[in-house]
Protein backbone atom coordinates (compact mmCIF):
# COMPACT_ATOMS: atom_id res chain seq x y z
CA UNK A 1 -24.48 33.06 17.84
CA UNK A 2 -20.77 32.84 17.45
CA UNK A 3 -18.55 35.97 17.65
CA UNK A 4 -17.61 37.34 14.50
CA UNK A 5 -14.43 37.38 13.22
CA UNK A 6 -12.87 40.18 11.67
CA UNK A 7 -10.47 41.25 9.10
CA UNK A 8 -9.20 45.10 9.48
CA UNK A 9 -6.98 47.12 7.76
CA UNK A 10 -4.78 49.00 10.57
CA UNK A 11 -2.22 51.60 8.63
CA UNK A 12 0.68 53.28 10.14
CA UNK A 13 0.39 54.82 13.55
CA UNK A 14 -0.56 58.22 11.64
CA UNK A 15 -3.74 56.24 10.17
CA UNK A 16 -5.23 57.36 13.70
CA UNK A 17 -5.05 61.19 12.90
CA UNK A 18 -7.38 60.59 9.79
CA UNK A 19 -10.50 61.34 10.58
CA UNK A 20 -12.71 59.21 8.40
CA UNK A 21 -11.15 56.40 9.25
CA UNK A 22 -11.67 56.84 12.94
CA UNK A 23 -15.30 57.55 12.36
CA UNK A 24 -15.49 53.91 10.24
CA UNK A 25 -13.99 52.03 13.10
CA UNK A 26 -16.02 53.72 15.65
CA UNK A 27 -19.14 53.25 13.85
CA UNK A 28 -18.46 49.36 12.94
CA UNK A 29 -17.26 49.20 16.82
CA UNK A 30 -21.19 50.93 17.94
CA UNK A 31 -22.59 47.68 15.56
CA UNK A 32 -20.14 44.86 17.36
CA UNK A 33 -21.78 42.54 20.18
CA UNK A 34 -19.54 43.56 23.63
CA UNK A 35 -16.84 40.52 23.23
CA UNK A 36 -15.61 38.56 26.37
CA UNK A 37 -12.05 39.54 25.41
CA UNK A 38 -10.01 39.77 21.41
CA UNK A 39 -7.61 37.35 20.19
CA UNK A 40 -5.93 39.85 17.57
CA UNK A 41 -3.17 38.46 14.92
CA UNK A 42 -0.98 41.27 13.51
CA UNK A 43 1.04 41.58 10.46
CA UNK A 44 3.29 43.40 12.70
CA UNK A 45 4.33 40.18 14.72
CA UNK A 46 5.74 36.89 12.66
CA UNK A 47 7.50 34.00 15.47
CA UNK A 48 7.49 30.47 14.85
CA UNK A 49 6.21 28.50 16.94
CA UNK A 50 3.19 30.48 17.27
CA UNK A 51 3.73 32.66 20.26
CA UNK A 52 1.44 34.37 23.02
CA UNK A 53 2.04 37.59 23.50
CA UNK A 54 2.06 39.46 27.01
CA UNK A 55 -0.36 37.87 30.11
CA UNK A 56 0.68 40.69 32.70
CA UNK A 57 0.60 43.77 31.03
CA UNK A 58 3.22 44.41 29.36
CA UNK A 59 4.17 48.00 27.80
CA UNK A 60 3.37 48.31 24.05
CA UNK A 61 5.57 47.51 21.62
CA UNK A 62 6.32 50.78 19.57
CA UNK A 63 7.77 48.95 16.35
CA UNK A 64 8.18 51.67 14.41
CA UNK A 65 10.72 54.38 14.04
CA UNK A 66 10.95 58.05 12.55
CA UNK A 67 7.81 59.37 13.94
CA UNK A 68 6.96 62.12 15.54
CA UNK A 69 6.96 61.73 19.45
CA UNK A 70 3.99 61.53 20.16
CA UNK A 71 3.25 58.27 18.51
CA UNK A 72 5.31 56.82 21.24
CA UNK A 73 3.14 58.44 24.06
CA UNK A 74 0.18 56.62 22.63
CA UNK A 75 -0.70 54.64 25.39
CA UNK A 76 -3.63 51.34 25.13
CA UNK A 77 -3.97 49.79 28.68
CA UNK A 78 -6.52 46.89 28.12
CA UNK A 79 -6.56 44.32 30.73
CA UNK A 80 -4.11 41.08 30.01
CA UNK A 81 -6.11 38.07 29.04
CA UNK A 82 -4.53 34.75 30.77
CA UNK A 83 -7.23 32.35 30.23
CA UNK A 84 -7.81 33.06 27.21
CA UNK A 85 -4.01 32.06 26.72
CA UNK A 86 -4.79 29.12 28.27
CA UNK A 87 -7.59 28.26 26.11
CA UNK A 88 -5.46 29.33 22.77
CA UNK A 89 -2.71 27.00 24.04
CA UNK A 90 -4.99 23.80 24.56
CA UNK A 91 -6.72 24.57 20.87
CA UNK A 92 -3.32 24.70 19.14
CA UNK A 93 -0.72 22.81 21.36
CA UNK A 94 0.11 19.36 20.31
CA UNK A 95 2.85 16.88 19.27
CA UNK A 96 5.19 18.85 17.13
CA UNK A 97 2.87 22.14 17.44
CA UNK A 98 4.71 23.97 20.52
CA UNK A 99 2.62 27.26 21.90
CA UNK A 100 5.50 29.72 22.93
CA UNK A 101 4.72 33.01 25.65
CA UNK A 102 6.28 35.91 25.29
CA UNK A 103 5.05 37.77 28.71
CA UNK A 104 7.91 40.71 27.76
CA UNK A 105 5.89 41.61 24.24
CA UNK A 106 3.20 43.94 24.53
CA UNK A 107 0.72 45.30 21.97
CA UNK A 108 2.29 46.22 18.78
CA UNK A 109 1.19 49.00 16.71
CA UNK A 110 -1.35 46.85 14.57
CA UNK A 111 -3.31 45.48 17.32
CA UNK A 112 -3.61 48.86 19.07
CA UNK A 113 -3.48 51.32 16.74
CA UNK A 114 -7.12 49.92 15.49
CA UNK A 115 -8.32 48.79 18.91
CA UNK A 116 -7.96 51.83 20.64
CA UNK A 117 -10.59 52.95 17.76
CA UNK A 118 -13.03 50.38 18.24
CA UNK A 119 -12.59 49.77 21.85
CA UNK A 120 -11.18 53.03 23.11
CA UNK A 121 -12.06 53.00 26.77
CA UNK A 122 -9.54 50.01 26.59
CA UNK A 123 -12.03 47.57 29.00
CA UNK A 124 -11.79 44.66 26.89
CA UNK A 125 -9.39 41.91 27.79
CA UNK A 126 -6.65 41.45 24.76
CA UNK A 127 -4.27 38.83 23.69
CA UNK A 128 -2.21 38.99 20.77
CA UNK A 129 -0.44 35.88 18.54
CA UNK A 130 1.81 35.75 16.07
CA UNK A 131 1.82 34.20 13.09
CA UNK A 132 4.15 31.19 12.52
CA UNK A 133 3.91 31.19 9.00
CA UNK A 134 2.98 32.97 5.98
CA UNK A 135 1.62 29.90 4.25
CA UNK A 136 -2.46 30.84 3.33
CA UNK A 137 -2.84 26.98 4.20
CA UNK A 138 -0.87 26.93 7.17
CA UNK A 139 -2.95 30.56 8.62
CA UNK A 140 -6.31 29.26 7.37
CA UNK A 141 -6.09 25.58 9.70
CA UNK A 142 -4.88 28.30 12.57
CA UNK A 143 -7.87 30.04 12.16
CA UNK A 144 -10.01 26.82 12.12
CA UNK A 145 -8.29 25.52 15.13
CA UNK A 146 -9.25 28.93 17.34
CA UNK A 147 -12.87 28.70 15.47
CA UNK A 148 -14.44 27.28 19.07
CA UNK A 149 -13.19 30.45 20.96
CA UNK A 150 -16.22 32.37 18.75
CA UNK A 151 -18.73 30.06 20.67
CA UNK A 152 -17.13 31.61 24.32
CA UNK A 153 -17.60 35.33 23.06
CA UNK A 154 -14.05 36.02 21.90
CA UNK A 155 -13.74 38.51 18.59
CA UNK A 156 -10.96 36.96 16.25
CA UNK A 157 -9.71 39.75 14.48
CA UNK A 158 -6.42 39.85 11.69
CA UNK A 159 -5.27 43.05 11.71
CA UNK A 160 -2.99 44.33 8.48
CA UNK A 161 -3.50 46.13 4.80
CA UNK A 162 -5.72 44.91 1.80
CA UNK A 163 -2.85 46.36 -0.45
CA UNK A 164 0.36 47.40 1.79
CA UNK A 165 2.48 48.65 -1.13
CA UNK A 166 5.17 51.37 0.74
CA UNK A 167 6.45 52.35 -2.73
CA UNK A 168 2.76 53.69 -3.08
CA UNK A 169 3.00 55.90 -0.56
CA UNK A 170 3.42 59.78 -1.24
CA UNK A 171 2.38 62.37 0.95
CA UNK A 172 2.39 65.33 -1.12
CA UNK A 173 -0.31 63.67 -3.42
CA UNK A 174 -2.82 63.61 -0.15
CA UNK A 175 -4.98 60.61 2.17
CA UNK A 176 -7.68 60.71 -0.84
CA UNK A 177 -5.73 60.72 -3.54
CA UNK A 178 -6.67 57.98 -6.60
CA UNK A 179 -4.69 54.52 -5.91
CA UNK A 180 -2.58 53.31 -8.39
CA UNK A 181 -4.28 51.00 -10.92
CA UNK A 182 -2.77 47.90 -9.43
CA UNK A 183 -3.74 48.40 -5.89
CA UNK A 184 -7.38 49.55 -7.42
CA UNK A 185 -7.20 46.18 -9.65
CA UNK A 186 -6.14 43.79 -6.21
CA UNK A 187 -9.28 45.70 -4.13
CA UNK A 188 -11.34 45.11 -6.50
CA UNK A 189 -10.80 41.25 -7.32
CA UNK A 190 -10.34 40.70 -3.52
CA UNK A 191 -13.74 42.49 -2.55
CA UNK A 192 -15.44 39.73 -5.27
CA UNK A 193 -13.31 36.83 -4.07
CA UNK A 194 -14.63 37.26 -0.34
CA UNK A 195 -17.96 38.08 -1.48
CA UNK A 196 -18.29 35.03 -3.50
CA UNK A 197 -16.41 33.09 -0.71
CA UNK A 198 -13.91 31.70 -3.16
CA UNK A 199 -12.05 30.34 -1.06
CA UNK A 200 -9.68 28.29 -3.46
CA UNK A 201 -8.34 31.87 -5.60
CA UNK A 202 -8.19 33.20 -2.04
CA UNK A 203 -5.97 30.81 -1.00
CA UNK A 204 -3.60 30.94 -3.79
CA UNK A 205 -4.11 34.74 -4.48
CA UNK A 206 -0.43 35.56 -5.30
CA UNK A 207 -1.03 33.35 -8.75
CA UNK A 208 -4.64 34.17 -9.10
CA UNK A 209 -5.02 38.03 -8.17
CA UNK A 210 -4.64 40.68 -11.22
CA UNK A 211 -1.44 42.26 -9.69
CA UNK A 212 -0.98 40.65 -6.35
CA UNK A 213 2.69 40.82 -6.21
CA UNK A 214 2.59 44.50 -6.65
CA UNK A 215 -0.09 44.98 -4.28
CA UNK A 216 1.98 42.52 -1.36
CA UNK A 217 5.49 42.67 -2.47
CA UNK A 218 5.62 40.63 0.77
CA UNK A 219 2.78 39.12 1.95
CA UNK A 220 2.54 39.46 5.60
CA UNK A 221 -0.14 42.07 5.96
CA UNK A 222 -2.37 39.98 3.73
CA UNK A 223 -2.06 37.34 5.84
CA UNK A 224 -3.78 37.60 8.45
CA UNK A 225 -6.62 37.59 6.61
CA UNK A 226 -6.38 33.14 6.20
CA UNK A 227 -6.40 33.33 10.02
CA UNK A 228 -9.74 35.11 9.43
CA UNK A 229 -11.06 33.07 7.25
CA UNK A 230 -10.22 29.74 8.78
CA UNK A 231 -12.01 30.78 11.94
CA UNK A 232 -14.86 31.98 10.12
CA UNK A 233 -15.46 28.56 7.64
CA UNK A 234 -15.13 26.82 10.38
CA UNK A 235 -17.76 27.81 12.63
CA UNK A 236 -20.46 30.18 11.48
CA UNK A 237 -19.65 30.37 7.57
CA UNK A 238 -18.36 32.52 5.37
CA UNK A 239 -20.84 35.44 4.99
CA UNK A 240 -19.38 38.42 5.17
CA UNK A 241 -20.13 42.37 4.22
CA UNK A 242 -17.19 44.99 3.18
CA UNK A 243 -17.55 47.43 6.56
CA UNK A 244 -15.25 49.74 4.77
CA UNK A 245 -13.51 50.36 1.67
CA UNK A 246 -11.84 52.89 -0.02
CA UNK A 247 -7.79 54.12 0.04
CA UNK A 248 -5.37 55.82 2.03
CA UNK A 249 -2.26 57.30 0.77
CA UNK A 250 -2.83 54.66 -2.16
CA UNK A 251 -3.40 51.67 -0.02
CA UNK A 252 -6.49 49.72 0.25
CA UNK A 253 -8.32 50.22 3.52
CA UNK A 254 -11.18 47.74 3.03
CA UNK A 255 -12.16 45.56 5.94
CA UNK A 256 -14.73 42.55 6.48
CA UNK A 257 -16.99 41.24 8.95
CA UNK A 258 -17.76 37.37 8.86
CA UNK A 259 -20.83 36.24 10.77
């Protein structure tokens, strides 16, 4: 069977102190086939062409700022994964369709913040890509371009925020307190659009989504999501299940498995 391919909702680096959310990733990580190595694509890192991220180990990338130190002590030492780079660049290379490297770019906080949840003894080979667009057509034919890396073991996963609203955010109303009716209205309609693999309203979500541009005044953590999807239509189909749900600080933490 293929790999499957996952979309996760990642959060700030401070999403790692809450406790329920830790628990989720650990417990969807205990229910994951052992992958040969992750190709992860952040809403954290947007370079055209479509670049490769560190081969040699790079440091993380701490792209954040205003935290508390120890965020930046975090540290996430997976091992580098070359060939899959290699493999990534013959899939996507082509007339007019450079593949860039970028061996000084490390992790950035979307790909490890979650990892180091579901893989936290850090022995799983990682690569991280960028996304050259934020086009849902453009990130969906990426995703069905990588589709044959499922068939060598490798876990696709698009890492960013089923609503990623900052204005949401408040601290002093607490992690659990109720969303605001548009990111509860966007949840909900996106939870029945992947369920009912609609792929068309998924596509053009910012015109067909009951408060999309609200929910992603800017689109990039929704993105990654087409990269998802592509990889998943492509081989193995689009059957999913909603691992986790529910909201953090307002935003919409809900996450899918496909295949």
């Amino acid at each position: 069977m293929p790999a499957p391919v996952l979309y996760l909702s990642h959060g700030a680096p401070p999403l790692a102190d809450d406790r329920r959310w830790t628990t989720e990733l650990a417990g969807w990580s205990a229910q994951l086939p052992t992958p040969a190595n992750v190709l992860v694509v952040s809403a954290h890192w947007e370079d055209a062409p479509t670049t490769l991220g560190s081969t040699t180990g790079a440091p993380l990338t701490y792209d954040f700022w205003g935290f508390p130190q120890r965020y930046y002590d975090v540290t996430y030492d997976a091992p580098p994964a070359p060939a899959l780079a290699d493999e990534v660049t013959r899939l996507l290379a082509g007339p007019g369709h450079p593949v860039h490297r970028d061996e000084a770019r490390g992790l950035d906080h979307g790909a490890y913040v979650p990892l180091k949840e579901l893989f936290p003894d850090a022995d799983v080979p990682v690569l991280q890509m960028s996304m050259p667009t934020l086009d849902p057509r453009g990130l969906f034919e990426l995703g069905r371009r990588l589709a044959p890396l499922r068939d060598a073991g490798t876990l696709i996963v698009g890492s960013g925020f089923t609503t990623h609203n900052l204005r949401w955010f408040d601290p002093r109303g607490g992690a659990d307190a109720l969303p605001p009716q548009a990111s509860a209205e966007f949840d909900h309609w996106a939870h029945e659009a992947v369920q009912a693999q609609d792929l068309d309203s998924l596509l053009d979500f910012l015109d067909k989504a009951p408060a999309a541009h609200e929910a992603h005044p800017r689109t990039e953590h929704f993105a990654p999501l087409f990269v998802t999807l592509g990889a998943a239509s492509e081989s193995g189909g689009l059957d999913n299940r909603s691992v986790i749900d529910g909201f953090w600080f307002g935003l919409s933490k809900r996450s899918w498995q496909f295949g």
